[in-house]
N, C-alpha and C. Protein backbone atom coordinates (compact mmCIF):
# COMPACT_ATOMS: atom_id res chain seq x y z
N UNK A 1 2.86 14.83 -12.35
CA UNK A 1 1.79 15.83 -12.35
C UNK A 1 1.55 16.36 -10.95
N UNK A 2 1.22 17.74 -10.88
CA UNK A 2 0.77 18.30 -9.82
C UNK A 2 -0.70 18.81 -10.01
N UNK A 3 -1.72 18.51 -8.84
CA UNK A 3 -2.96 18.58 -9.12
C UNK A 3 -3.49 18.73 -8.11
N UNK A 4 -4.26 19.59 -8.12
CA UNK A 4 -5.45 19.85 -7.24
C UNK A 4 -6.93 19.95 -7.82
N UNK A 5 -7.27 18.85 -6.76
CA UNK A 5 -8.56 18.22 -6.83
C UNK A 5 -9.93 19.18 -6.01
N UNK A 6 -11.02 19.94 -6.85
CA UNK A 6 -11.95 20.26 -6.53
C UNK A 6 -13.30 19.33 -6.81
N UNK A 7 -14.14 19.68 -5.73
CA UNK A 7 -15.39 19.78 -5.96
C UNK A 7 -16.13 19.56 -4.11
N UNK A 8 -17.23 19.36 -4.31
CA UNK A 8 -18.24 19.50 -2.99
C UNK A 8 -17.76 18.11 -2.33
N UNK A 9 -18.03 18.31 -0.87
CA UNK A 9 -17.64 16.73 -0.06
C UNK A 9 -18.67 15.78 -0.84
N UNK A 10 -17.77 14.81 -1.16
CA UNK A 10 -18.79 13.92 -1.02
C UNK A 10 -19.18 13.32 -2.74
N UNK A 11 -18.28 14.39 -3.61
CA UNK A 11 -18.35 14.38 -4.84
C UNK A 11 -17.32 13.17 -5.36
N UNK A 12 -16.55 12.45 -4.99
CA UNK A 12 -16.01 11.22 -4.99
C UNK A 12 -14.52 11.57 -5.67
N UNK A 13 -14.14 13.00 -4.96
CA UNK A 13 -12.78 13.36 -4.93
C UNK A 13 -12.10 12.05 -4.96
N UNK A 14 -12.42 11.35 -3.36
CA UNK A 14 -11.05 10.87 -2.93
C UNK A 14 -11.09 9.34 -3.95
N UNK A 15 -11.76 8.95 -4.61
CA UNK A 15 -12.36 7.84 -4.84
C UNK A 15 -11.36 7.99 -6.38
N UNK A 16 -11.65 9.36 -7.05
CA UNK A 16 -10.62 9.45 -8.34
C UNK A 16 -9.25 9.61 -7.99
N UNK A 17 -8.91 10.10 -6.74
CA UNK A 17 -7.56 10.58 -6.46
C UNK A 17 -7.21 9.32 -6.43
N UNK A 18 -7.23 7.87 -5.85
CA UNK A 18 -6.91 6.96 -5.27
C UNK A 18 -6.59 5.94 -6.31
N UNK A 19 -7.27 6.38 -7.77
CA UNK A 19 -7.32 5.38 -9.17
C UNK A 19 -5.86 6.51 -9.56
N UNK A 20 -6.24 7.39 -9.34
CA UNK A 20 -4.80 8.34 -10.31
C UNK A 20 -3.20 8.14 -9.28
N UNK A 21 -3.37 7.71 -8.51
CA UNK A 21 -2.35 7.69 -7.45
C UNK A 21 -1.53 6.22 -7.81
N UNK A 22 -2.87 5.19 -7.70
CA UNK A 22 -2.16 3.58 -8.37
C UNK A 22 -1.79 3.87 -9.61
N UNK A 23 -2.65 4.57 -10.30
CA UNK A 23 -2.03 4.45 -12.35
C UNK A 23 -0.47 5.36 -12.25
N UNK A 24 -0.03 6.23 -11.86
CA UNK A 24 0.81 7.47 -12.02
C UNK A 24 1.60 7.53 -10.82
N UNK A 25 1.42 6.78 -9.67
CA UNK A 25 2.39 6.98 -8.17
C UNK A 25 2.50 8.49 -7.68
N UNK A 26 1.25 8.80 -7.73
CA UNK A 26 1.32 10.48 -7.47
C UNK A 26 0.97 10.26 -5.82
N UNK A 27 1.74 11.26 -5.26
CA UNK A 27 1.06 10.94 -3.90
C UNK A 27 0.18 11.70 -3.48
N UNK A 28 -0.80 11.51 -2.32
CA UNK A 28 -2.13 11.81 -1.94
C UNK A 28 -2.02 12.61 -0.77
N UNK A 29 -2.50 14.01 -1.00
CA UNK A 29 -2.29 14.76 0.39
C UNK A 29 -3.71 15.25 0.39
N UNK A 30 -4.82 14.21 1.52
CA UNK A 30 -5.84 15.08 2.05
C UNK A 30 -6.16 15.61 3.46
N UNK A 31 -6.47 16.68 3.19
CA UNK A 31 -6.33 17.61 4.41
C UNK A 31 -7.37 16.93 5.45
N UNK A 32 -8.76 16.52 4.78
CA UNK A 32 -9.51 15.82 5.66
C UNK A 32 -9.11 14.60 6.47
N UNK A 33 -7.78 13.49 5.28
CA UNK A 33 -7.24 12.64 6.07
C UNK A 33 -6.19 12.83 7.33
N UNK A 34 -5.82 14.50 7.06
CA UNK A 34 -4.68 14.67 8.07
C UNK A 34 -5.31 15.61 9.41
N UNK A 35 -6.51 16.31 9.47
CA UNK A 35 -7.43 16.67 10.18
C UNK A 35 -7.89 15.91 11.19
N UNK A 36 -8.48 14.64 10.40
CA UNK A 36 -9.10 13.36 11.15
C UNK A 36 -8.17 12.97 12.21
N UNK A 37 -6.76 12.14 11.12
CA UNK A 37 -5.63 11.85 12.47
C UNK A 37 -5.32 12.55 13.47
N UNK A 38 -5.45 14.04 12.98
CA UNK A 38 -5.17 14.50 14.45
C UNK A 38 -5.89 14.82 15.75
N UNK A 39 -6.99 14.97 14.85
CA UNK A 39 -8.38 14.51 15.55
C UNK A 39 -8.15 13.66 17.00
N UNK A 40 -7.88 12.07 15.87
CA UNK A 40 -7.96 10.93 16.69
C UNK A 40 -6.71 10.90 17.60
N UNK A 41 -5.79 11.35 17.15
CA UNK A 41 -4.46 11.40 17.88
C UNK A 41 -4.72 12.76 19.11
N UNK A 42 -5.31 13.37 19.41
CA UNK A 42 -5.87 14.19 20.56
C UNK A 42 -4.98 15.37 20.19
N UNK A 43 -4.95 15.56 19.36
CA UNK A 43 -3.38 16.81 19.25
C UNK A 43 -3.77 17.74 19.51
N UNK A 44 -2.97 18.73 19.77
CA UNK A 44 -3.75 20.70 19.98
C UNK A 44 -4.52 20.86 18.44
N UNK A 45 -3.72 20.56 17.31
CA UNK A 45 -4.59 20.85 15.90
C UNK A 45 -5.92 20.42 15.93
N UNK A 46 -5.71 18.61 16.24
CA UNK A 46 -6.76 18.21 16.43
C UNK A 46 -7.91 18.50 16.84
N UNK A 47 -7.60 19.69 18.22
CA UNK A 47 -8.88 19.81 19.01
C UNK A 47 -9.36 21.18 18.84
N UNK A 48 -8.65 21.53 18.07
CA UNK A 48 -8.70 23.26 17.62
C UNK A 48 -9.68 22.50 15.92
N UNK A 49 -9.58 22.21 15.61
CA UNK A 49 -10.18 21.69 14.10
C UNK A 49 -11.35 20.63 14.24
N UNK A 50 -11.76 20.10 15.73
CA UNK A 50 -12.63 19.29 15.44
C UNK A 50 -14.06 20.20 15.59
N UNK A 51 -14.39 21.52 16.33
CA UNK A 51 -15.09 22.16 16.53
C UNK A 51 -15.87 22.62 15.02
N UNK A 52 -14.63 22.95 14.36
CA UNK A 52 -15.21 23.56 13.05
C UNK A 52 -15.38 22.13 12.64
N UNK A 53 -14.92 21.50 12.35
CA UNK A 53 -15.42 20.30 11.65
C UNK A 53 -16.57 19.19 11.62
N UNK A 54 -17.06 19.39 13.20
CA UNK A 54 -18.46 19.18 13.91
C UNK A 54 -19.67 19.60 13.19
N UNK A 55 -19.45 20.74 13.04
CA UNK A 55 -20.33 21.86 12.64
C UNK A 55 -20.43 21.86 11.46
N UNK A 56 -19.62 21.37 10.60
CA UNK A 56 -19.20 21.32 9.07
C UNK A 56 -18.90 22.47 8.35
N UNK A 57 -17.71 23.53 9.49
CA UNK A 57 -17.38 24.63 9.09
C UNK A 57 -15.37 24.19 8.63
N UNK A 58 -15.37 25.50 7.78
CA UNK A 58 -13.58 25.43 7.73
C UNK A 58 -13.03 25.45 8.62
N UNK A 59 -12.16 24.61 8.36
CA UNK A 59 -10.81 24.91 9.32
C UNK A 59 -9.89 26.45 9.29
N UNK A 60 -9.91 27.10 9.92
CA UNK A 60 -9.29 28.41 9.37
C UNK A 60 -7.81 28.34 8.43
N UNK A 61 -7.74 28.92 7.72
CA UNK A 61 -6.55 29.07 6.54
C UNK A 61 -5.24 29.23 7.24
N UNK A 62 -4.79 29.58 8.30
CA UNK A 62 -3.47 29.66 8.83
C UNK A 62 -3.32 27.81 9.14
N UNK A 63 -4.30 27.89 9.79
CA UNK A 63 -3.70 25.92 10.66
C UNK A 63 -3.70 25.09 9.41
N UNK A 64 -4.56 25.54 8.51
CA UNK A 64 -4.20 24.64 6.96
C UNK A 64 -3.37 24.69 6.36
N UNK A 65 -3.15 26.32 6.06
CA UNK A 65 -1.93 26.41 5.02
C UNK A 65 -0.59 25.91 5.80
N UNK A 66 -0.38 25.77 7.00
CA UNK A 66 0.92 25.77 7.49
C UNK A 66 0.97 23.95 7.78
N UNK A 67 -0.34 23.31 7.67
CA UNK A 67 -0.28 21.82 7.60
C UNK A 67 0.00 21.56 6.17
N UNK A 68 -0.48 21.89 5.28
CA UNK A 68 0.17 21.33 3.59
C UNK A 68 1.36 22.09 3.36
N UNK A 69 2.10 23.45 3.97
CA UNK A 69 3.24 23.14 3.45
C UNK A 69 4.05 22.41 4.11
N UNK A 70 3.92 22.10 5.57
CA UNK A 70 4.91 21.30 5.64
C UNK A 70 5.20 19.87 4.66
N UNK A 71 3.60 19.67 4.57
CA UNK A 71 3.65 18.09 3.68
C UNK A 71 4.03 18.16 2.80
N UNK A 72 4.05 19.32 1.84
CA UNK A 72 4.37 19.74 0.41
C UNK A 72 6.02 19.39 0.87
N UNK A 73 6.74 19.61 1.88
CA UNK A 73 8.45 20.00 1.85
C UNK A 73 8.92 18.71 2.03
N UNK A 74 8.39 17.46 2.08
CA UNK A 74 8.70 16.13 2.24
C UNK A 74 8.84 15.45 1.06
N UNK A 75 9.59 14.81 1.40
CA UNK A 75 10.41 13.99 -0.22
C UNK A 75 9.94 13.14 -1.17
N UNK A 76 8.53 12.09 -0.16
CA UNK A 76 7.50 11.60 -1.24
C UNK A 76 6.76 12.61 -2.06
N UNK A 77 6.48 13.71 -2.18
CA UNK A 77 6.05 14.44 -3.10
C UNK A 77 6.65 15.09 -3.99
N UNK A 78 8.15 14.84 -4.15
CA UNK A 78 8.61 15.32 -5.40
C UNK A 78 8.45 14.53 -6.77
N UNK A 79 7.57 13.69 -6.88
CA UNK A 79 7.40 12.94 -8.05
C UNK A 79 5.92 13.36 -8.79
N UNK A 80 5.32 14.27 -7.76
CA UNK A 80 3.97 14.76 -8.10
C UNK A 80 3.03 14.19 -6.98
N UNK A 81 1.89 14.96 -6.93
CA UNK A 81 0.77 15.27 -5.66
C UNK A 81 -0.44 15.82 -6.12
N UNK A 82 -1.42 14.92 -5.70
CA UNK A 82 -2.56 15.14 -5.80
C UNK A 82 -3.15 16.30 -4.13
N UNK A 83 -3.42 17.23 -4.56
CA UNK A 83 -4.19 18.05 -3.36
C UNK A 83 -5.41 17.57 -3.26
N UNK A 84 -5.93 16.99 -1.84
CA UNK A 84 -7.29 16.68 -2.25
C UNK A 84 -7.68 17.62 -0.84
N UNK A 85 -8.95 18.70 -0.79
CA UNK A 85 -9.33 19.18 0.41
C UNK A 85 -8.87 20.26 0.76
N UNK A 86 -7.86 20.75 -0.59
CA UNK A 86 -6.88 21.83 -0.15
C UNK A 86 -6.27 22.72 -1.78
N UNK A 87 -6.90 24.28 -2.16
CA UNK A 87 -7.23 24.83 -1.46
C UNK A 87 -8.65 24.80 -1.27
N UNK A 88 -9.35 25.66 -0.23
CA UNK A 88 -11.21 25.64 -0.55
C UNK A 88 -11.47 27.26 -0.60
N UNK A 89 -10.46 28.22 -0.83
CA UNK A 89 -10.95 29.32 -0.78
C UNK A 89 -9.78 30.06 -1.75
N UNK A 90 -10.40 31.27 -2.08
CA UNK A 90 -9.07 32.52 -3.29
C UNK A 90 -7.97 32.18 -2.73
N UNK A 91 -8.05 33.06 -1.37
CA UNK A 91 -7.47 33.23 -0.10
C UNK A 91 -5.92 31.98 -0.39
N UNK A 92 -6.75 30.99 0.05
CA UNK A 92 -5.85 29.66 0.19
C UNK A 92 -5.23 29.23 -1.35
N UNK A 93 -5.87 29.37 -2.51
CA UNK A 93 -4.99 29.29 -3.87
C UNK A 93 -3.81 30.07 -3.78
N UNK A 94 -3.68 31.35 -3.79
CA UNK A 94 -3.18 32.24 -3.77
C UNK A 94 -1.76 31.69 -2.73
N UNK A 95 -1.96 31.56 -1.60
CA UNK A 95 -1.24 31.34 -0.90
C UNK A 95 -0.57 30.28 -1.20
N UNK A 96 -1.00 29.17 -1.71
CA UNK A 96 -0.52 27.89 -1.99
C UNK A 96 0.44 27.90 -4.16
N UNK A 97 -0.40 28.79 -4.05
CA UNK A 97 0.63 29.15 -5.70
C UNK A 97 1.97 29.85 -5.28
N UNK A 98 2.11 30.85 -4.20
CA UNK A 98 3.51 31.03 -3.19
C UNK A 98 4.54 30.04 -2.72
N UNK A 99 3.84 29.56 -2.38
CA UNK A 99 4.60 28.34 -1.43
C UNK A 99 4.74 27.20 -2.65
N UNK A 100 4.09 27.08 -3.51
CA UNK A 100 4.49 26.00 -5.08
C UNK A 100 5.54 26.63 -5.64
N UNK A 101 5.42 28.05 -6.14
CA UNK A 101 6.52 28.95 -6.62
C UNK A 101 7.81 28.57 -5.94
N UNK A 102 7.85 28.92 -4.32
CA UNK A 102 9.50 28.84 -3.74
C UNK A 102 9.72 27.59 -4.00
N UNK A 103 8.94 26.34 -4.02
CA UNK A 103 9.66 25.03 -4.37
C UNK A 103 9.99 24.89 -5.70
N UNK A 104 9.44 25.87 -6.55
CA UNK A 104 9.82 25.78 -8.30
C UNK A 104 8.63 24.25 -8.79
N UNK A 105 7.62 24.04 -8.15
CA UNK A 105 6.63 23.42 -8.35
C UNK A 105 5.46 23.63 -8.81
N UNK A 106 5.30 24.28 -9.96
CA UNK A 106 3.71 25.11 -10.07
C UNK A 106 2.86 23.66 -10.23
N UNK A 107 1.40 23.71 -10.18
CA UNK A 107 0.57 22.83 -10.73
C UNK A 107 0.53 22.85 -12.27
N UNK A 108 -0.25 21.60 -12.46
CA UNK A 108 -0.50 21.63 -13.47
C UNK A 108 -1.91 21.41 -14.32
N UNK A 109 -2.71 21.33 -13.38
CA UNK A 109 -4.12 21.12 -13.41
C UNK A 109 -5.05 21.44 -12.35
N UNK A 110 -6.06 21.85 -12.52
CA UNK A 110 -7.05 22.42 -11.13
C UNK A 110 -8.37 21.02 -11.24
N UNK A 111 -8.71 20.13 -11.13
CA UNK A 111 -9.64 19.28 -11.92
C UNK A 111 -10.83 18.81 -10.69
N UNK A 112 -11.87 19.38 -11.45
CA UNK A 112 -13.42 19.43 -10.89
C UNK A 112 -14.13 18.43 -11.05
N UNK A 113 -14.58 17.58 -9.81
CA UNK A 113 -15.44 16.57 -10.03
C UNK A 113 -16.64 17.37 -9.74
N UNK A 114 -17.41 17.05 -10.57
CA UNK A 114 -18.64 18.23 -10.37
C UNK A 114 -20.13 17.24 -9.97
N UNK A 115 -20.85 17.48 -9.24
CA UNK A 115 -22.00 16.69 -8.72
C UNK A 115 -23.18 17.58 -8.15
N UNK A 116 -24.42 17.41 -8.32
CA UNK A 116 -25.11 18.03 -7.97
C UNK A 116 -25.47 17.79 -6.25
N UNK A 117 -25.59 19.02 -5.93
CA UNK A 117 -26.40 18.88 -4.37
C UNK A 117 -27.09 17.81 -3.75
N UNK A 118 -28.14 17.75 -4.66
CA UNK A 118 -28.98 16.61 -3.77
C UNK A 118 -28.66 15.13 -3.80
N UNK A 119 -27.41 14.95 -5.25
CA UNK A 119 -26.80 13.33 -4.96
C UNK A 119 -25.82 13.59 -3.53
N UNK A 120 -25.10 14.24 -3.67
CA UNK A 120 -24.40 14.54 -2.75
C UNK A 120 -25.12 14.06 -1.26
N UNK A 121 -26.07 14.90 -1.02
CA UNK A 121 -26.77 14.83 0.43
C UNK A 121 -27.07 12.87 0.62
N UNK A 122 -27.42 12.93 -0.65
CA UNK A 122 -28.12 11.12 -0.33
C UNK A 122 -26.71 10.30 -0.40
N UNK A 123 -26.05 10.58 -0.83
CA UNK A 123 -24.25 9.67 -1.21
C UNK A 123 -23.96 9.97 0.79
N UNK A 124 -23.33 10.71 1.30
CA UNK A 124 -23.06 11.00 2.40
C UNK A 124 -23.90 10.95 3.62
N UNK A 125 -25.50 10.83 3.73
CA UNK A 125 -25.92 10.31 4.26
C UNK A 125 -26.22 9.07 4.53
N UNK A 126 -26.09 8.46 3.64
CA UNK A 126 -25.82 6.56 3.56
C UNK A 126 -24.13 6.21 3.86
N UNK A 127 -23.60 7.62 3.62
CA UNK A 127 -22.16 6.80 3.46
C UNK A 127 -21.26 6.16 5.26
N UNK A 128 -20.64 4.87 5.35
CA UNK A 128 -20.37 4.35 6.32
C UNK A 128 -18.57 4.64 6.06
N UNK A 129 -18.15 4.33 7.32
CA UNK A 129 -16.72 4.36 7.34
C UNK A 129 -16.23 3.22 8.00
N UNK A 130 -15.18 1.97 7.80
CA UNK A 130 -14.49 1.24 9.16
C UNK A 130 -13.84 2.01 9.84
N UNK A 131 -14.19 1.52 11.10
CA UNK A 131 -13.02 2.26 12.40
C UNK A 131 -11.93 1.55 12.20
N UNK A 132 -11.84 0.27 11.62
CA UNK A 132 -10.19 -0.20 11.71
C UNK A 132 -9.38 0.01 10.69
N UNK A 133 -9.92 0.04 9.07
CA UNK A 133 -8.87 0.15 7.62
C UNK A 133 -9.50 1.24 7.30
N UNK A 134 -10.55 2.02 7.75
CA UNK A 134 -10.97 3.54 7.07
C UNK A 134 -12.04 2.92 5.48
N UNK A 135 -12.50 1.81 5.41
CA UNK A 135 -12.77 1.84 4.41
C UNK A 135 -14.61 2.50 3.99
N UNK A 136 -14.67 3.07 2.57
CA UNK A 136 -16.04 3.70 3.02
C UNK A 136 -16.54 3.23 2.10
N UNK A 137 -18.39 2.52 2.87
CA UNK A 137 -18.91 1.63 2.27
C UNK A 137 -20.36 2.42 2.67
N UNK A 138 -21.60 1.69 2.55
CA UNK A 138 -22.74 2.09 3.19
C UNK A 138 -23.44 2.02 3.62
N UNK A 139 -25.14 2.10 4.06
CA UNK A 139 -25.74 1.13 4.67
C UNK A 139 -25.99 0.07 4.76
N UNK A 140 -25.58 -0.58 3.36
CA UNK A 140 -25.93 -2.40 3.54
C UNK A 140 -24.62 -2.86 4.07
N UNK A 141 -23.45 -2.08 4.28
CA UNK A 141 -22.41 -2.46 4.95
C UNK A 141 -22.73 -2.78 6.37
N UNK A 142 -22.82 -4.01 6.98
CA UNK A 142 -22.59 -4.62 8.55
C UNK A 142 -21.56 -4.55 8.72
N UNK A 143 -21.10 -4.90 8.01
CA UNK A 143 -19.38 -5.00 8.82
C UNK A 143 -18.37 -4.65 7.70
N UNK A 144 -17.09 -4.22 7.61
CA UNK A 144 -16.32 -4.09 6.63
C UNK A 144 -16.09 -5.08 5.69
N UNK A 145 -16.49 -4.98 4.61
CA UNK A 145 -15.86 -6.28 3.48
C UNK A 145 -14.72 -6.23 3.52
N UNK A 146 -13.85 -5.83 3.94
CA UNK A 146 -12.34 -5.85 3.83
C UNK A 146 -11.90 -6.19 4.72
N UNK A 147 -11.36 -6.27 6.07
CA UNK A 147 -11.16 -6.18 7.39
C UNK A 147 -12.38 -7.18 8.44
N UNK A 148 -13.58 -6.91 8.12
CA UNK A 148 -14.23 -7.23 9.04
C UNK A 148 -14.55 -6.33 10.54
N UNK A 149 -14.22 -5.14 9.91
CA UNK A 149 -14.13 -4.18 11.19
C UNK A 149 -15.72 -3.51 11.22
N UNK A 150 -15.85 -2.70 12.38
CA UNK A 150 -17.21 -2.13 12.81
C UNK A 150 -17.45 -0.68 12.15
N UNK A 151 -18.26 -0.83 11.09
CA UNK A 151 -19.00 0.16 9.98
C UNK A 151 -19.82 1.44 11.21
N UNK A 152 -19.38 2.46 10.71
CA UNK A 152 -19.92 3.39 11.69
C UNK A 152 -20.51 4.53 10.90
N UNK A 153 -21.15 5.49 11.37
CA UNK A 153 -21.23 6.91 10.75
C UNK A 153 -20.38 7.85 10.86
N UNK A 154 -19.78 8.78 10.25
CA UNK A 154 -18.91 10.08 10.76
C UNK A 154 -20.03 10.77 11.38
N UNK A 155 -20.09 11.63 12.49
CA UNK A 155 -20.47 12.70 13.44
C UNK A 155 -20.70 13.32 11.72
N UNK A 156 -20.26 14.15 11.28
CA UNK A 156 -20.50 14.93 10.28
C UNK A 156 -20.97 14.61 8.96
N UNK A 157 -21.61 13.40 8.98
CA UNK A 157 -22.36 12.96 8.02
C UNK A 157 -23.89 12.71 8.02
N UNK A 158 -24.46 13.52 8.87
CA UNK A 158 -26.10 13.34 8.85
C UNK A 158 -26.85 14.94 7.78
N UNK A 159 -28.11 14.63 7.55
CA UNK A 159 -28.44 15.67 6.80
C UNK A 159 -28.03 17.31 7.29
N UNK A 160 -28.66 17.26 8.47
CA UNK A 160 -28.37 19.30 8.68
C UNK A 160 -26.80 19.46 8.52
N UNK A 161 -26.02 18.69 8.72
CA UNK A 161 -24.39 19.06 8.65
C UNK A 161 -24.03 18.79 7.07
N UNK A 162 -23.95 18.14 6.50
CA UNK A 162 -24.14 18.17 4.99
C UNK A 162 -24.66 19.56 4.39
N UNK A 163 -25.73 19.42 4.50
CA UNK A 163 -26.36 20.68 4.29
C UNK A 163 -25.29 22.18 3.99
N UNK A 164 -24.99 21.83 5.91
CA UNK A 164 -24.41 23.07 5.86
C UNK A 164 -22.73 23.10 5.16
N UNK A 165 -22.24 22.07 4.98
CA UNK A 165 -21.00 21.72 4.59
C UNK A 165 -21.36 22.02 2.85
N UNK A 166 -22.65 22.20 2.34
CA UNK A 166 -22.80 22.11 0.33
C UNK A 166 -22.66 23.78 1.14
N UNK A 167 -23.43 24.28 1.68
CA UNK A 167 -23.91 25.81 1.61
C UNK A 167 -22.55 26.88 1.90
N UNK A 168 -21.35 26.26 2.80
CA UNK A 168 -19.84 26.87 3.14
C UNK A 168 -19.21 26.32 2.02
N UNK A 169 -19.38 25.17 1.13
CA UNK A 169 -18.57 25.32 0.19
C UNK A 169 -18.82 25.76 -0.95
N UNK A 170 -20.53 26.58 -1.21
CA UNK A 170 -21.19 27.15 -2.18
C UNK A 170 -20.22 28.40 -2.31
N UNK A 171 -20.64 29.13 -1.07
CA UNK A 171 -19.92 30.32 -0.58
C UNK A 171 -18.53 30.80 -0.86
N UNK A 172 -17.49 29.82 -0.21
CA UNK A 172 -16.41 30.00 0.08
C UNK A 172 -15.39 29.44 -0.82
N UNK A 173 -16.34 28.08 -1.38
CA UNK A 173 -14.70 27.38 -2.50
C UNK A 173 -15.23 27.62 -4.19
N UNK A 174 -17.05 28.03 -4.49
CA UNK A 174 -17.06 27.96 -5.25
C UNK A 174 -16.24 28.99 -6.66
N UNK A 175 -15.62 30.22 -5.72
CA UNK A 175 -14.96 31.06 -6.94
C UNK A 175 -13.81 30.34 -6.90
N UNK A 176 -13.28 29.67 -6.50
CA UNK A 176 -11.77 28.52 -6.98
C UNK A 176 -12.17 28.03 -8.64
N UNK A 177 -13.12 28.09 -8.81
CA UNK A 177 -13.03 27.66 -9.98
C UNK A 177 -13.02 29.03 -11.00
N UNK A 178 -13.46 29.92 -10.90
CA UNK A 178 -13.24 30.92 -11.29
C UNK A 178 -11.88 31.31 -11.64
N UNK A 179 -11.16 31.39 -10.48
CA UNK A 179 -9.81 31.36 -9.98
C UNK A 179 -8.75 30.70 -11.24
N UNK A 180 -9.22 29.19 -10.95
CA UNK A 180 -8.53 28.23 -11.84
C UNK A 180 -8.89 28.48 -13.13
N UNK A 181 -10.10 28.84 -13.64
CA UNK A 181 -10.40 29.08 -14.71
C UNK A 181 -9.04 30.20 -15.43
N UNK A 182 -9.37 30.73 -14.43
CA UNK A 182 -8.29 32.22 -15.25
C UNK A 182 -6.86 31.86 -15.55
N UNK A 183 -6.67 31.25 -14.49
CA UNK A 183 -5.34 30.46 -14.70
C UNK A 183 -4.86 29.60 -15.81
N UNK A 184 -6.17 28.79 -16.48
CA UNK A 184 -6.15 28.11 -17.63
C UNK A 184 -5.57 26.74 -17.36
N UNK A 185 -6.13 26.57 -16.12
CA UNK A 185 -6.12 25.23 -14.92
C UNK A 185 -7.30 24.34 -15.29
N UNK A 186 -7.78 24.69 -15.27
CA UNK A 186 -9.28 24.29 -14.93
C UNK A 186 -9.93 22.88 -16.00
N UNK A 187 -9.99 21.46 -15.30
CA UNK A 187 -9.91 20.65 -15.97
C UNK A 187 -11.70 20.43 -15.44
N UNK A 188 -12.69 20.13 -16.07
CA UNK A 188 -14.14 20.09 -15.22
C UNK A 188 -14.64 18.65 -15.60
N UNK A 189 -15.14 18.20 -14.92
CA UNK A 189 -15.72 16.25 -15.05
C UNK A 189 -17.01 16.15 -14.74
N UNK A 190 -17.78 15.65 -15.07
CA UNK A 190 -19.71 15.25 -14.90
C UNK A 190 -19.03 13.87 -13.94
N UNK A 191 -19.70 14.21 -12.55
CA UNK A 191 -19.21 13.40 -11.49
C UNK A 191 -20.26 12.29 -11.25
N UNK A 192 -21.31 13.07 -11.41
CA UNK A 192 -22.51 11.74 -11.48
C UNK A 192 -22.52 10.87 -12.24
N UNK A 193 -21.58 9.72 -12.48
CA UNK A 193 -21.89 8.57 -12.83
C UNK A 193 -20.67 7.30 -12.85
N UNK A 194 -20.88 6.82 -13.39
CA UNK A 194 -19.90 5.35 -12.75
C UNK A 194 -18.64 5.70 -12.43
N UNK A 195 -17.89 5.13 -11.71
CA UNK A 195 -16.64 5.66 -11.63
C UNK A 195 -15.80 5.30 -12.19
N UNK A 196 -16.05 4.45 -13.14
CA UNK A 196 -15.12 4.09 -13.82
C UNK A 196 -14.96 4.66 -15.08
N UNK A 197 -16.47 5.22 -15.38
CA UNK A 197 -16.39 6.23 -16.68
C UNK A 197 -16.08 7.92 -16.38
N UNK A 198 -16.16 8.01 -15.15
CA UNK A 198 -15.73 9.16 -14.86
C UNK A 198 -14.34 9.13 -14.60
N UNK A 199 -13.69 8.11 -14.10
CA UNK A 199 -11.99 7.90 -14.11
C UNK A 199 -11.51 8.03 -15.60
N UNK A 200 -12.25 7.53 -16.86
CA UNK A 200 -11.50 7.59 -17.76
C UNK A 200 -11.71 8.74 -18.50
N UNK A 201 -12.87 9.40 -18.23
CA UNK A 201 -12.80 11.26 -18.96
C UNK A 201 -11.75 11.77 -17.89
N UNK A 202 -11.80 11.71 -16.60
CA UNK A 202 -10.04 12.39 -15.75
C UNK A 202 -8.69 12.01 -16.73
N UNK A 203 -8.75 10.99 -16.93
CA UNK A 203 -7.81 10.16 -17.67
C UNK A 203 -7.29 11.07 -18.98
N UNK A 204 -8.58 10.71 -19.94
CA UNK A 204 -8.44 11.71 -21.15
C UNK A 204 -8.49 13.31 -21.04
N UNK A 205 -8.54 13.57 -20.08
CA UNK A 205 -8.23 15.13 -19.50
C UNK A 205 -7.18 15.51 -19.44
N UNK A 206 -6.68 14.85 -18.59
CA UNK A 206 -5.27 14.95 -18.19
C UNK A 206 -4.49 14.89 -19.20
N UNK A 207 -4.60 13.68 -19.33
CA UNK A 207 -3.00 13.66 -20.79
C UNK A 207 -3.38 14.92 -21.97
């Protein structure tokens, strides 16, 4: 399967991508995870993308689109790929249904974890990250249950940046679903609630 994963940060994208990846061996391309690294790795991308990302603005569509296709042209993804973070605008579908076309790869699903605003704001303002295994836990997290590593905040996880991160993706990613709709893509999920019952309506979606 080829799939791209919508909905608002924070809507527990990566959390379903990561159950569909162990069940199906699909591999996982998020733009936020490849942003970050370069982030941390000091790269020119990196430092060109952390500004907007501070702010909880896009990354502009050229430095994106030309980071997922390269990932798209690599050999772990010919068995199928989850898009997570990518596209967030017409603009970027469009472009990325091009670049699926020359590989003879169309998708096969557009699938919406859907969550309201204000869980969102309270999910991501509690939410913690390890600096050493990345794992994301929350405030009653001291230390990583996994690792034992030092539980931190992301820079871009306090209320006014949230905020502004629901209000740019109100704007900018919400006609993707429109988009997908037309396409007859468009798989939609009630995100608010367990994840394990929300993994198995993805589940029965899909197939």
């Amino acid at each position: 399967m080829n799939i791209v994963l919508l909905g608002a940060p924070g809507a527990g994208k990566g959390t379903q991508a990561a159950k569909l990846i162990e069940e199906y061996g699909l591999t996982h391309i998020s733009t936020g995870d490849m942003l970050r690294a370069a982030v941390k790795e000091g790269t020119e991308l990196g430092l060109q993308a952390k500004k907007y990302m501070d702010a909880g603005d896009l990354v502009p569509d050229d430095v994106i689109i030309g980071l997922v296709t390269e990932r798209l042209s690599q050999p772990d993804t010919a068995n199928g790929f989850i898009l997570d973070g990518f596209p967030r605008t017409t603009a970027q579908a469009v472009a990325l249904d091009a670049e699926l076309g020359k590989l003879e790869r169309p998708l096969d699903a557009a699938l919406l974890i859907d969550v309201k605003p204000e869980v969102i704001v309270n999910r991501l303002c509690s939410r913690r990250m390890c600096r050493e295994c990345g794992y994301i836990g929350s405030v009653a997290d001291a230390v990583c249950p996994v690792c034992g590593g030092e539980m931190y905040q992301r820079d871009d996880d306090n209320e006014a940046t949230v905020r502004n991160r629901l209000d740019v993706y109100e704007k900018s990613t919400s006609p993707l679903i429109d988009y997908y709709r037309g396409c007859d893509l468009l798989v939609s999920i009630d995100g608010d609630r367990d994840v394990d019952v929300v993994y198995a309506d993805v589940k029965e979606a899909l197939q």
